[in-house]
Protein backbone atom coordinates (compact mmCIF):
# COMPACT_ATOMS: atom_id res chain seq x y z
CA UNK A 1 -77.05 -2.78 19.50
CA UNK A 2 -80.24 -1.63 17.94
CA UNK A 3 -79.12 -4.23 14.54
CA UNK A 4 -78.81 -6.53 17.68
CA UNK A 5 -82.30 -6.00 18.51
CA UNK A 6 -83.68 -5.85 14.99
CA UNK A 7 -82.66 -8.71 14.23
CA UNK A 8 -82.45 -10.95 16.71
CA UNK A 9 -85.42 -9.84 19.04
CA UNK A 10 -87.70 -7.81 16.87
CA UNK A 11 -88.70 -10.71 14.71
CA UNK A 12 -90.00 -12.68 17.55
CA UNK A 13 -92.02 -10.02 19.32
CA UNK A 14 -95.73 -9.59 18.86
CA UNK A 15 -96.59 -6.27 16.74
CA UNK A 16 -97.30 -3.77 19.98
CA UNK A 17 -94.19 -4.26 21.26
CA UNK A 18 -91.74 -3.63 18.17
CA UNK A 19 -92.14 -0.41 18.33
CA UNK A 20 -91.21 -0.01 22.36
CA UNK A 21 -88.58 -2.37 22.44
CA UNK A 22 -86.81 -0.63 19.50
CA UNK A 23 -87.33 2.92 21.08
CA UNK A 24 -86.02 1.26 24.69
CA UNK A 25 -82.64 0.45 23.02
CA UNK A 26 -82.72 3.84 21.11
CA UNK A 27 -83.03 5.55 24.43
CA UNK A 28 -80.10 3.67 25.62
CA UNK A 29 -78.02 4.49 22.51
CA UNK A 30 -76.01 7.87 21.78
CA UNK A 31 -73.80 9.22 19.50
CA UNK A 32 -70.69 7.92 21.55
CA UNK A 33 -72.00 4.43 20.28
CA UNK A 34 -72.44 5.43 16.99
CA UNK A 35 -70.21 3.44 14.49
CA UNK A 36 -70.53 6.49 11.88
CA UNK A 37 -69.41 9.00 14.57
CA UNK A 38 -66.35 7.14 15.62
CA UNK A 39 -65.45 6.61 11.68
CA UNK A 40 -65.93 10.46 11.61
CA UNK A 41 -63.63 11.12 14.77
CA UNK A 42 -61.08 8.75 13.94
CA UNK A 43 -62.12 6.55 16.27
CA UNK A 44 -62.84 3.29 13.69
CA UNK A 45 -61.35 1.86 10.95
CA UNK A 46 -62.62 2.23 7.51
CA UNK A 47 -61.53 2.84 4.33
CA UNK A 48 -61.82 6.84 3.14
CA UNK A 49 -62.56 8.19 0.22
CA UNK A 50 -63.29 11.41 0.62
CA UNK A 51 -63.48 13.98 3.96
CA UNK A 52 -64.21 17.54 4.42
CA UNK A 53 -65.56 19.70 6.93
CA UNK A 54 -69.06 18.75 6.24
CA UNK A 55 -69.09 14.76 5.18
CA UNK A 56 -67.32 11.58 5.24
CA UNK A 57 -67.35 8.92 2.49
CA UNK A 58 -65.96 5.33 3.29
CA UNK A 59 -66.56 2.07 1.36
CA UNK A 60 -69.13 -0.46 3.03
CA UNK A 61 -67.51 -3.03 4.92
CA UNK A 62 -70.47 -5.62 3.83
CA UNK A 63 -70.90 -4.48 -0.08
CA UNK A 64 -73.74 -5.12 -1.73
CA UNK A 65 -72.76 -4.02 -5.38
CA UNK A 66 -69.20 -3.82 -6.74
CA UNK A 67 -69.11 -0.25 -5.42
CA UNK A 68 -70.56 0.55 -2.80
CA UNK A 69 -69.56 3.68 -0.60
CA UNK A 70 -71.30 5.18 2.39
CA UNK A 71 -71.37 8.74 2.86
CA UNK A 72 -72.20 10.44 5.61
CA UNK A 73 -72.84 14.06 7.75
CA UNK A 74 -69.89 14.82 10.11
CA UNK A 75 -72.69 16.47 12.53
CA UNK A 76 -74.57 13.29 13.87
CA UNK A 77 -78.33 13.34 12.63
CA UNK A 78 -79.88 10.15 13.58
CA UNK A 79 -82.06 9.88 10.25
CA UNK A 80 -84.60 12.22 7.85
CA UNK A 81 -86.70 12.32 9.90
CA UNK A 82 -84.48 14.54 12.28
CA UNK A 83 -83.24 16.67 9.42
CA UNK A 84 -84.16 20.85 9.91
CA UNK A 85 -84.64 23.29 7.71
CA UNK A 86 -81.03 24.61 8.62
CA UNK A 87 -79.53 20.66 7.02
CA UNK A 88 -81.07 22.00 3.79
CA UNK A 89 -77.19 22.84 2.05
CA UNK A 90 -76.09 19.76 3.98
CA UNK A 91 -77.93 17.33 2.41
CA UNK A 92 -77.52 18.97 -1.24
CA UNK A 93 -73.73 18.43 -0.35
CA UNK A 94 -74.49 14.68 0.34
CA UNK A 95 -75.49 14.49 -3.06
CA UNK A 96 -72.83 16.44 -4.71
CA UNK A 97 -70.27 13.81 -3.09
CA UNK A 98 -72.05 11.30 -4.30
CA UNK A 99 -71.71 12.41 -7.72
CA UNK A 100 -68.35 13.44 -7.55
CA UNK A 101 -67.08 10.18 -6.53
CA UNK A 102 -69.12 7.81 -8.99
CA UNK A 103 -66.88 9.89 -11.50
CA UNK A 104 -63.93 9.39 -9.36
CA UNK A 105 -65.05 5.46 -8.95
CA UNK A 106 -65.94 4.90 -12.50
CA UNK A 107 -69.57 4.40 -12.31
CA UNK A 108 -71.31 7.69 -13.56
CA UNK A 109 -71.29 7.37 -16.43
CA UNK A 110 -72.73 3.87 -16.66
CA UNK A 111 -75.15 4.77 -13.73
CA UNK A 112 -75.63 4.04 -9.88
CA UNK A 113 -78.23 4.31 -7.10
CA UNK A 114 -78.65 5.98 -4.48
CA UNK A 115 -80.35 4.98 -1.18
CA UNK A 116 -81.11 6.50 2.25
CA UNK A 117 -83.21 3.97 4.58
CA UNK A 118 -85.06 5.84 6.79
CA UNK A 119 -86.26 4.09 10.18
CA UNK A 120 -86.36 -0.08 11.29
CA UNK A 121 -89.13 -0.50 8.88
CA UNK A 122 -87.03 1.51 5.79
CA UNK A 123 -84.18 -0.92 6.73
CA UNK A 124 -81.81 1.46 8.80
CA UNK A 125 -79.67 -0.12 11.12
CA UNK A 126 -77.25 2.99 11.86
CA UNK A 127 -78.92 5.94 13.51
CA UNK A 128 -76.89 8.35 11.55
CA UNK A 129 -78.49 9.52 8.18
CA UNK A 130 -76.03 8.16 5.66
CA UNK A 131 -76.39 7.48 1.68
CA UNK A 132 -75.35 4.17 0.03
CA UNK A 133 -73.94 4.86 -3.58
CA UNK A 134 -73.86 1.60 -5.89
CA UNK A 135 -72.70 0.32 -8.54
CA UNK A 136 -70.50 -0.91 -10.56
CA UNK A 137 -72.73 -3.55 -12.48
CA UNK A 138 -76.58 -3.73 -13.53
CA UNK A 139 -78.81 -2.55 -10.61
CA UNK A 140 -81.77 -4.83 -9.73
CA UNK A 141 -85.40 -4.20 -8.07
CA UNK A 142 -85.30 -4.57 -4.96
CA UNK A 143 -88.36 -6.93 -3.80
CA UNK A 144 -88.16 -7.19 -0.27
């Protein structure tokens, strides 16, 4: 819903009222909506790579490099921003996953990225903190 809004009613909005109409359908949305949390709970399709009692990794349904894997918190954290000081081992185990499975893809040894998009204007359309991994071919700037 809030991709819904993004993109379809955000562009067309004067500047002061971005900002409230994305927080209005924020408000509205919980983790029961969450696309992450279902794929977490078994709720949703996807394709796993790798689970344990802390993340989830599943390959993007709309890839944007040959690999390209999502991995995720099992505990629902809408973004940074929300991270506390407690997440701290969390996080570090995000990117331990990350490199365990570009070894496990192929890809480390060639090299990958790694991206977190933090807020509408950082380009995050799920509000659950997740990391892309990519690769798989030559990485390019990104210019937008």
């Amino acid at each position: 819903m809030i991709s819904f809004a993004r993109r379809h009613l955000v562009p067309y909005l004067p500047p002061i009222l971005k900002d409230f109409i994305l927080a209005l359908f924020r408000a509205y949305y919980n983790m029961s909506d969450c696309v992450f949390c279902k794929i977490v709970n078994n709720d949703a399709k996807a394709t796993i790579l790798y689970r344990d009692e802390q993340v989830t990794a599943f390959r993007d349904l709309h890839p944007a490099a040959p690999t390209h894997i999502l991995i995720v918190p099992n505990k629902h954290i809408e973004s940074v921003n929300h991270l506390q000081p407690e997440d701290e081992a969390l996080v570090g185990h995000l990117f331990t996953v990350a490199g365990q499975l570009a070894v496990q893809e192929g890809i480390a040894q060639n090299g990958y990225r790694l991206i977190t998009n933090t807020g509408t204007d950082g380009g995050q359309t799920v509000f659950h903190l997740h990391m892309h991994l990519l690769g798989g071919g030559r990485m390019t700037h990104i210019t937008k």
